[in-house]
PDB file of N, CA and C in Angstrom:
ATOM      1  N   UNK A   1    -107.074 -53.174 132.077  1.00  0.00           N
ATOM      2  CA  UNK A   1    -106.529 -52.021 132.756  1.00  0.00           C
ATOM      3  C   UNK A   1    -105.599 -52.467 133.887  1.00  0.00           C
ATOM      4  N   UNK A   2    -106.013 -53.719 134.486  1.00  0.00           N
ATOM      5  CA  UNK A   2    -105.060 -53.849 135.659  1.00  0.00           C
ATOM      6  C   UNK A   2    -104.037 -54.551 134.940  1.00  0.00           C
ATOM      7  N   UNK A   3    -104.023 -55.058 134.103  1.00  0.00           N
ATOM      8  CA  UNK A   3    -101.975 -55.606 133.207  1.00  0.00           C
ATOM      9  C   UNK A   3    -101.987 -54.136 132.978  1.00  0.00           C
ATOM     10  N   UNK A   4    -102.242 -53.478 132.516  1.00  0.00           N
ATOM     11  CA  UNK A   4    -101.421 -52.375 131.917  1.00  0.00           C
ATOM     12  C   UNK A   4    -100.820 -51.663 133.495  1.00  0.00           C
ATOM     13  N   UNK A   5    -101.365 -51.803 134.577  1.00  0.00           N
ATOM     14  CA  UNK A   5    -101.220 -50.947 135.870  1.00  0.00           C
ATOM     15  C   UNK A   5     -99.876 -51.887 136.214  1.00  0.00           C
ATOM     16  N   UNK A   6    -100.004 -53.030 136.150  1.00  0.00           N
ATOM     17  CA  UNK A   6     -99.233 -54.153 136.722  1.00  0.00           C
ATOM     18  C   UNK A   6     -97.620 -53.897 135.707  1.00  0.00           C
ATOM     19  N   UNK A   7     -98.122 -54.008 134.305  1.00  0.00           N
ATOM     20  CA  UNK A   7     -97.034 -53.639 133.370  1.00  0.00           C
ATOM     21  C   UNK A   7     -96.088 -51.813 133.744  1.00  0.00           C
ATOM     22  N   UNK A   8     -96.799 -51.178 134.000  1.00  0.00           N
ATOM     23  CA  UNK A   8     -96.180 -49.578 134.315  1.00  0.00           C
ATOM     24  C   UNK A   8     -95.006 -49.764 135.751  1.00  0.00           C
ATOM     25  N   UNK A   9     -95.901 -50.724 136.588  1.00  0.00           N
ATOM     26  CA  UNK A   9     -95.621 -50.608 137.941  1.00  0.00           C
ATOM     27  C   UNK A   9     -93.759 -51.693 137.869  1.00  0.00           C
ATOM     28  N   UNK A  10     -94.328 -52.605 137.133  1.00  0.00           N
ATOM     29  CA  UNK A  10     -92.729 -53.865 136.792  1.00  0.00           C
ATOM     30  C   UNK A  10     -91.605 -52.951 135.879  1.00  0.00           C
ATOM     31  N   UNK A  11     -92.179 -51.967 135.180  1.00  0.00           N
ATOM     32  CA  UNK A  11     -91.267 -51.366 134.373  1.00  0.00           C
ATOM     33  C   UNK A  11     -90.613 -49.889 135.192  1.00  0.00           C
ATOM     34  N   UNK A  12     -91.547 -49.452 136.394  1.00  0.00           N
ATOM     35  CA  UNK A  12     -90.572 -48.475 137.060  1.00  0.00           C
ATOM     36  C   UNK A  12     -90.294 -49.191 138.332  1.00  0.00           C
ATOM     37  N   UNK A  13     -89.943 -50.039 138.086  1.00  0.00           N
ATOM     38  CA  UNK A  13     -89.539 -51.143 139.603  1.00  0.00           C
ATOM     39  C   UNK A  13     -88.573 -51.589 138.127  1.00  0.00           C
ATOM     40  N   UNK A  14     -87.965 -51.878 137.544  1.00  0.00           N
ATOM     41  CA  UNK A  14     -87.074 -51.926 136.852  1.00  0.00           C
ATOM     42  C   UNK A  14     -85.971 -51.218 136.522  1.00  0.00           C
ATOM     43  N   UNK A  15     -86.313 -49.929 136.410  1.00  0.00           N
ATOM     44  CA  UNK A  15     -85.394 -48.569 136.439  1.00  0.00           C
ATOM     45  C   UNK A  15     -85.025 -48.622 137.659  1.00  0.00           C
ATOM     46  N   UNK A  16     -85.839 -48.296 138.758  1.00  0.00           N
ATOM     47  CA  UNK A  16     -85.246 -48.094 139.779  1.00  0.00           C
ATOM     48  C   UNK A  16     -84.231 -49.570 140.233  1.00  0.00           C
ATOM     49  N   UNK A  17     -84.301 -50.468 140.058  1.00  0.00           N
ATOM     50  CA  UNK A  17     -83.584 -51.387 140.786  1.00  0.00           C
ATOM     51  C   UNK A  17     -82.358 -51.247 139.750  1.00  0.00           C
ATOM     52  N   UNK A  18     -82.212 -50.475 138.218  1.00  0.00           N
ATOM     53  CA  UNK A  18     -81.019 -50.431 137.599  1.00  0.00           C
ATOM     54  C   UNK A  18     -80.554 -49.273 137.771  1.00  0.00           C
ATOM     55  N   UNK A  19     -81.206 -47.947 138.149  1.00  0.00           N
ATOM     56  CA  UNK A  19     -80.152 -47.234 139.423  1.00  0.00           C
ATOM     57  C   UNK A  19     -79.809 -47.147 140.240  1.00  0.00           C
ATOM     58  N   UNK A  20     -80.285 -48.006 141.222  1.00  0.00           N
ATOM     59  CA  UNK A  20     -79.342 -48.908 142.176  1.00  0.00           C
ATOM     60  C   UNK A  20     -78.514 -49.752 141.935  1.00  0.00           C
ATOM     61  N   UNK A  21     -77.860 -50.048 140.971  1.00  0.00           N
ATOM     62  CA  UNK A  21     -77.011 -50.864 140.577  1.00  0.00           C
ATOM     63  C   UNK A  21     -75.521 -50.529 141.190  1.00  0.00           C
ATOM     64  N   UNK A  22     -74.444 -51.455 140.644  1.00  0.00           N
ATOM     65  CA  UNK A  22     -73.017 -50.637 141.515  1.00  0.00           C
ATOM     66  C   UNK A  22     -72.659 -50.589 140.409  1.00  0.00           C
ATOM     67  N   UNK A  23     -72.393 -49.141 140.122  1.00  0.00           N
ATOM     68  CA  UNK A  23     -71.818 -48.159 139.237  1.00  0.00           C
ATOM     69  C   UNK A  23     -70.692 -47.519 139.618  1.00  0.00           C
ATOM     70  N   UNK A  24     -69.705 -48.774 139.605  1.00  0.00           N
ATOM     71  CA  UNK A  24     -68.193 -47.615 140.214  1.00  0.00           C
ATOM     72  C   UNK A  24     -67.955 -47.416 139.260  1.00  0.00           C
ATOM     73  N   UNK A  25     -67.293 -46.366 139.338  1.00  0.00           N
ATOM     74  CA  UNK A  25     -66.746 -45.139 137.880  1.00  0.00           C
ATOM     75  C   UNK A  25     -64.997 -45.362 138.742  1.00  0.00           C
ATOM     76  N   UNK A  26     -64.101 -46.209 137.763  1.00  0.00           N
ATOM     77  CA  UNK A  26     -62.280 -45.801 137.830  1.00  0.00           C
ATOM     78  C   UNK A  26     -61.789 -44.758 137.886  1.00  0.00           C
ATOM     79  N   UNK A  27     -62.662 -43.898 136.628  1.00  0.00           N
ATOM     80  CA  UNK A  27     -61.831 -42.698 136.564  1.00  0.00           C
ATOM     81  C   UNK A  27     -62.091 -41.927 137.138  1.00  0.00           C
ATOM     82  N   UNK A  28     -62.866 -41.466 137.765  1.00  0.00           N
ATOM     83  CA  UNK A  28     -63.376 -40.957 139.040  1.00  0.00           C
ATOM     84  C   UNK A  28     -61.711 -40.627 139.915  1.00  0.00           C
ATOM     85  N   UNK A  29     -61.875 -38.980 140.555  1.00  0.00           N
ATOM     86  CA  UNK A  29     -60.932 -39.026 140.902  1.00  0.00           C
ATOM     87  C   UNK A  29     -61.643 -38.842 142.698  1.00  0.00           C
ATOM     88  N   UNK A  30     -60.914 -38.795 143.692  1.00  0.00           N
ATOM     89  CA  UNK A  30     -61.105 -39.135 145.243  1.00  0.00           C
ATOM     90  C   UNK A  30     -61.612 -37.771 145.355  1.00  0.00           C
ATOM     91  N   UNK A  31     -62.705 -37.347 146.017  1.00  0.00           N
ATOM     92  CA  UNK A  31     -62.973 -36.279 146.753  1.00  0.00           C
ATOM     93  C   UNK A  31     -62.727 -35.916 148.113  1.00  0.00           C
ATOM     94  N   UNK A  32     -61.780 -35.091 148.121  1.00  0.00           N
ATOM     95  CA  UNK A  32     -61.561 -34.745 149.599  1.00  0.00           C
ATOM     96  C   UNK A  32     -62.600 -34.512 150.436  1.00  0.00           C
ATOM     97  N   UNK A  33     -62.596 -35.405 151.766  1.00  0.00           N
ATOM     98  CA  UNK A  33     -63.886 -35.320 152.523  1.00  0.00           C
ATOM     99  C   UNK A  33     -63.529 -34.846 154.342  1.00  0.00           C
ATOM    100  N   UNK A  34     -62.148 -33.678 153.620  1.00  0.00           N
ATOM    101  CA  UNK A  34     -61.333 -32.975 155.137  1.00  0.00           C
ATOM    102  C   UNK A  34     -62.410 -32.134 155.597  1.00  0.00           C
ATOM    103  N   UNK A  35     -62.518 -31.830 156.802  1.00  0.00           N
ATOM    104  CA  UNK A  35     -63.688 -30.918 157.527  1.00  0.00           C
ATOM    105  C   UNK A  35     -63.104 -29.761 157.567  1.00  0.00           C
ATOM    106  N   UNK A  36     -63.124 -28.391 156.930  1.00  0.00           N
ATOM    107  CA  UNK A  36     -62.472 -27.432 157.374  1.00  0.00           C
ATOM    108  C   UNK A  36     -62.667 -26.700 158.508  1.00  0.00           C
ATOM    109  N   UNK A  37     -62.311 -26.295 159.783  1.00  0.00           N
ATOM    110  CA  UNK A  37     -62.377 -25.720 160.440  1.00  0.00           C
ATOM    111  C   UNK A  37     -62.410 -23.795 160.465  1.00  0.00           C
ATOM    112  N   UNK A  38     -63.401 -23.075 160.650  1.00  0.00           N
ATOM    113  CA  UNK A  38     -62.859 -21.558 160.969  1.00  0.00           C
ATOM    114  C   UNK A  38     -62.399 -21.880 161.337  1.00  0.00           C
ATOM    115  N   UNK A  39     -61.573 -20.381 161.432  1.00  0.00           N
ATOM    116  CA  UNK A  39     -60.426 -19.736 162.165  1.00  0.00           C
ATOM    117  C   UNK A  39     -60.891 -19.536 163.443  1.00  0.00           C
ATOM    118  N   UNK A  40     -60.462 -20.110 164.774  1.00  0.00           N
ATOM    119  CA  UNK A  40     -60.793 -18.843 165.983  1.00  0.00           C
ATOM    120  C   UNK A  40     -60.337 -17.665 166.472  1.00  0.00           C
ATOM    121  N   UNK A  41     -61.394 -17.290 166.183  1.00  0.00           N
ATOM    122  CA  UNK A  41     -61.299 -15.351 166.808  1.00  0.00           C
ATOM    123  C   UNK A  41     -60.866 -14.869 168.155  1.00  0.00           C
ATOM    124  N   UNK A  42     -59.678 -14.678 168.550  1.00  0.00           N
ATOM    125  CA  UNK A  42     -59.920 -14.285 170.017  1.00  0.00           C
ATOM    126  C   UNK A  42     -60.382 -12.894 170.225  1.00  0.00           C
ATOM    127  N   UNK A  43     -60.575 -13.526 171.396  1.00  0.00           N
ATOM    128  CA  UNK A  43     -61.927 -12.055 172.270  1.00  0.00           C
ATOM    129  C   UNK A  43     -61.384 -10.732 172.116  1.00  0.00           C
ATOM    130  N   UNK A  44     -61.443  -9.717 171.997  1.00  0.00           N
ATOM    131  CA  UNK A  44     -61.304  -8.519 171.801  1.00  0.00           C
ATOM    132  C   UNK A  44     -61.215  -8.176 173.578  1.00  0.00           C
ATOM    133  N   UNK A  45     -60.020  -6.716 173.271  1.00  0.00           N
ATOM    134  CA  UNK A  45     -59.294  -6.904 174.709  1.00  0.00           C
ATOM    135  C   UNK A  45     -60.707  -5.770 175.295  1.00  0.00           C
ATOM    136  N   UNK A  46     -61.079  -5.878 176.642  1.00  0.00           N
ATOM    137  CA  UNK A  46     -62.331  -5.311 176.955  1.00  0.00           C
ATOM    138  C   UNK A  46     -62.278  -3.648 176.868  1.00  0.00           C
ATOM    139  N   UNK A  47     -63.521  -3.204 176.573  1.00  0.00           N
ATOM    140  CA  UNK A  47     -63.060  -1.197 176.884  1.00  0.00           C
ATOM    141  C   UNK A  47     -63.359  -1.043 178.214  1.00  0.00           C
ATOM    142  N   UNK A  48     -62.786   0.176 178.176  1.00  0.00           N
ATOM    143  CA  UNK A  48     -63.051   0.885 179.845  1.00  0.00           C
ATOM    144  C   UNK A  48     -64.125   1.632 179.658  1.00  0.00           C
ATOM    145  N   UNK A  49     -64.796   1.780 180.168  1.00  0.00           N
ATOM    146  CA  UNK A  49     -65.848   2.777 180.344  1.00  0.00           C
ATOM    147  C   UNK A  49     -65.624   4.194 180.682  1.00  0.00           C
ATOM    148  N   UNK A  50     -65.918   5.222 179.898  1.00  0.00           N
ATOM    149  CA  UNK A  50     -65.895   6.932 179.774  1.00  0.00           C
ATOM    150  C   UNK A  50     -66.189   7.178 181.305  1.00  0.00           C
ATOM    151  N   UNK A  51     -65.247   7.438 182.004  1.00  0.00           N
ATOM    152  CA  UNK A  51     -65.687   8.526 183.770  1.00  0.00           C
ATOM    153  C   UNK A  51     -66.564   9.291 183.191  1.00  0.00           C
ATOM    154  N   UNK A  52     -67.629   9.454 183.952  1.00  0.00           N
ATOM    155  CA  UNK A  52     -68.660  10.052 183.928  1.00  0.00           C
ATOM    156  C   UNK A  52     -68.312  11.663 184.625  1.00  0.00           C
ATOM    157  N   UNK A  53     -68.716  12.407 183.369  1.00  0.00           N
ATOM    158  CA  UNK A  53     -68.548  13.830 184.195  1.00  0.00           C
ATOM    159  C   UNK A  53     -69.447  14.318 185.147  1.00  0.00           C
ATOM    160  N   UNK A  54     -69.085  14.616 186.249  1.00  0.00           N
ATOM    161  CA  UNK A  54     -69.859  15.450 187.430  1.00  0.00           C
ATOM    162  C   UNK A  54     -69.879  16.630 187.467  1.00  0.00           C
ATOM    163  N   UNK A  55     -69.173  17.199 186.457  1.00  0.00           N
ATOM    164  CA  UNK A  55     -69.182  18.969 187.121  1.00  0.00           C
ATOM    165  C   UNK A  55     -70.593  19.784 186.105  1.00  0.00           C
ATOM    166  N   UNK A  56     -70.817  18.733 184.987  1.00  0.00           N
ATOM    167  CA  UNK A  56     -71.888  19.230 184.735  1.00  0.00           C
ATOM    168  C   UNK A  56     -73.157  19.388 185.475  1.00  0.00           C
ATOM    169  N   UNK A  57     -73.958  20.320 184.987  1.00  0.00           N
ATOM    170  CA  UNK A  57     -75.365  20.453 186.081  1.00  0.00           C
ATOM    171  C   UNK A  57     -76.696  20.472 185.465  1.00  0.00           C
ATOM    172  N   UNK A  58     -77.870  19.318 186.003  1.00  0.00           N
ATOM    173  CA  UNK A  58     -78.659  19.009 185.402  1.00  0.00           C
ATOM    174  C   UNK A  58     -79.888  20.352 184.917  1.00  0.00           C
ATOM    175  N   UNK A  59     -80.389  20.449 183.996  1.00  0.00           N
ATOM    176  CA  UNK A  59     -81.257  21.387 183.295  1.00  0.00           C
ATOM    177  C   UNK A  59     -82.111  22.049 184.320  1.00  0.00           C
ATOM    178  N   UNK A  60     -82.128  22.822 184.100  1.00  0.00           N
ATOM    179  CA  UNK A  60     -83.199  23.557 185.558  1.00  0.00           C
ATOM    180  C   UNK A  60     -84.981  23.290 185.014  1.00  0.00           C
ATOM    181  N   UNK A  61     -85.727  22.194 186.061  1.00  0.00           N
ATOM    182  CA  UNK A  61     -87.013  22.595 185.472  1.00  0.00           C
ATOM    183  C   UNK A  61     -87.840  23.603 186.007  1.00  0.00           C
ATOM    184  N   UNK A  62     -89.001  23.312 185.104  1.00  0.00           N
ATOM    185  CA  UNK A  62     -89.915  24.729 184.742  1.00  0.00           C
ATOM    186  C   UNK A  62     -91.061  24.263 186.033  1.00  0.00           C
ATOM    187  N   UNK A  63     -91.455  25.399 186.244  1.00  0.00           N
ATOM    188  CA  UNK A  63     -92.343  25.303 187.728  1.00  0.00           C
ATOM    189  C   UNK A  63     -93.674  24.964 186.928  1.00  0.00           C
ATOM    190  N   UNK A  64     -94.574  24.464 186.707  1.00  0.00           N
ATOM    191  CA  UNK A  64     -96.112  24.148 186.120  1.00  0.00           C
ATOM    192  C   UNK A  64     -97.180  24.501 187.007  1.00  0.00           C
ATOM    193  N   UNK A  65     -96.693  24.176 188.435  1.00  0.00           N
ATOM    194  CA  UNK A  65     -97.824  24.478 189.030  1.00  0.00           C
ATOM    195  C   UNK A  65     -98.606  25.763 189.106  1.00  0.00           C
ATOM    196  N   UNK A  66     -97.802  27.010 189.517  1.00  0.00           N
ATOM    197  CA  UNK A  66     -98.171  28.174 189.234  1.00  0.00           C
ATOM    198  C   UNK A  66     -98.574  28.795 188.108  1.00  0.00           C
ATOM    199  N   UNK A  67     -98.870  28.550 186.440  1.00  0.00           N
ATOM    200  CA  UNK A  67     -99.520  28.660 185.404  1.00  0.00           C
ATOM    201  C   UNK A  67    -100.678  28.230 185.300  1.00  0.00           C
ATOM    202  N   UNK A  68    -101.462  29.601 184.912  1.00  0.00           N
ATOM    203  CA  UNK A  68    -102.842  29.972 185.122  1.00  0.00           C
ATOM    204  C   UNK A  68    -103.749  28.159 184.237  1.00  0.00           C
ATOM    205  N   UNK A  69    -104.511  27.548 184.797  1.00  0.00           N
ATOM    206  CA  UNK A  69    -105.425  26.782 183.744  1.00  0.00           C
ATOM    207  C   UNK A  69    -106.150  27.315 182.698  1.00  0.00           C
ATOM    208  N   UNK A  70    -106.098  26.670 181.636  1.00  0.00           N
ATOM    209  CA  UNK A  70    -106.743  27.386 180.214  1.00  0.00           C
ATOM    210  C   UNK A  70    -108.295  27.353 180.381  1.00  0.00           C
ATOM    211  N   UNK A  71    -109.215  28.203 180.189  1.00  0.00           N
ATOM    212  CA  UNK A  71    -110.386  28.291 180.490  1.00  0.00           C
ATOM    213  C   UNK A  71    -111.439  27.332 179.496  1.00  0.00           C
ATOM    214  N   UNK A  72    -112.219  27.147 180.664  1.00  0.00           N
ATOM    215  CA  UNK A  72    -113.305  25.818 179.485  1.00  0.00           C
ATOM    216  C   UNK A  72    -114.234  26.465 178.748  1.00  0.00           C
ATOM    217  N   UNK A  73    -114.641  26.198 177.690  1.00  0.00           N
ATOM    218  CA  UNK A  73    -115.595  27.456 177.324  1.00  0.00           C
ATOM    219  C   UNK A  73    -116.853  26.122 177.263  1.00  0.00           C
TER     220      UNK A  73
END
C-alpha cells in the first residue's frame, strides 16, 4: 500500500511539474494590458434652496384640556 501511495504521489508531482513547464505559444497574439480610466464627472452646479414662505399660518390647535374625561366603569 505504501508503493502504491508513493507511486500516485510521483505521478501527480509529475503532471504538475509538466504544467509548469514554459509553454510559450508564437502565435499567441499580445494582450493589451492599458488601464482604462472612467470618465470624470464634474460636480453638478449647486441648487438654491426654495425661500421659505412666511405668510402662511400655522394650523390652529385644539384645546384638550377642557374635554370632559371618559368615565371608568
Amino acid at each position: 500500500m505504501k508503493t502504491l501511495k508513493l507511486a500516485a504521489f510521483a505521478v501527480a508531482l509529475g503532471f504538475f511539474a509538466a504544467s509548469c513547464g514554459n509553454s510559450e505559444n508564437t502565435d499567441a497574439t499580445a494582450v493589451d494590458t492599458t488601464v482604462i480610466e472612467a470618465p470624470v464627472e464634474t460636480p453638478a452646479a449647486p441648487v438654491e434652496p426654495t425661500p421659505v414662505d412666511t405668510t402662511t399660518v400655522a394650523p390652529a390647535t385644539t384645546d384638550t384640556t377642557s374635554a370632559p374625561a371618559p368615565a371608568a366603569h
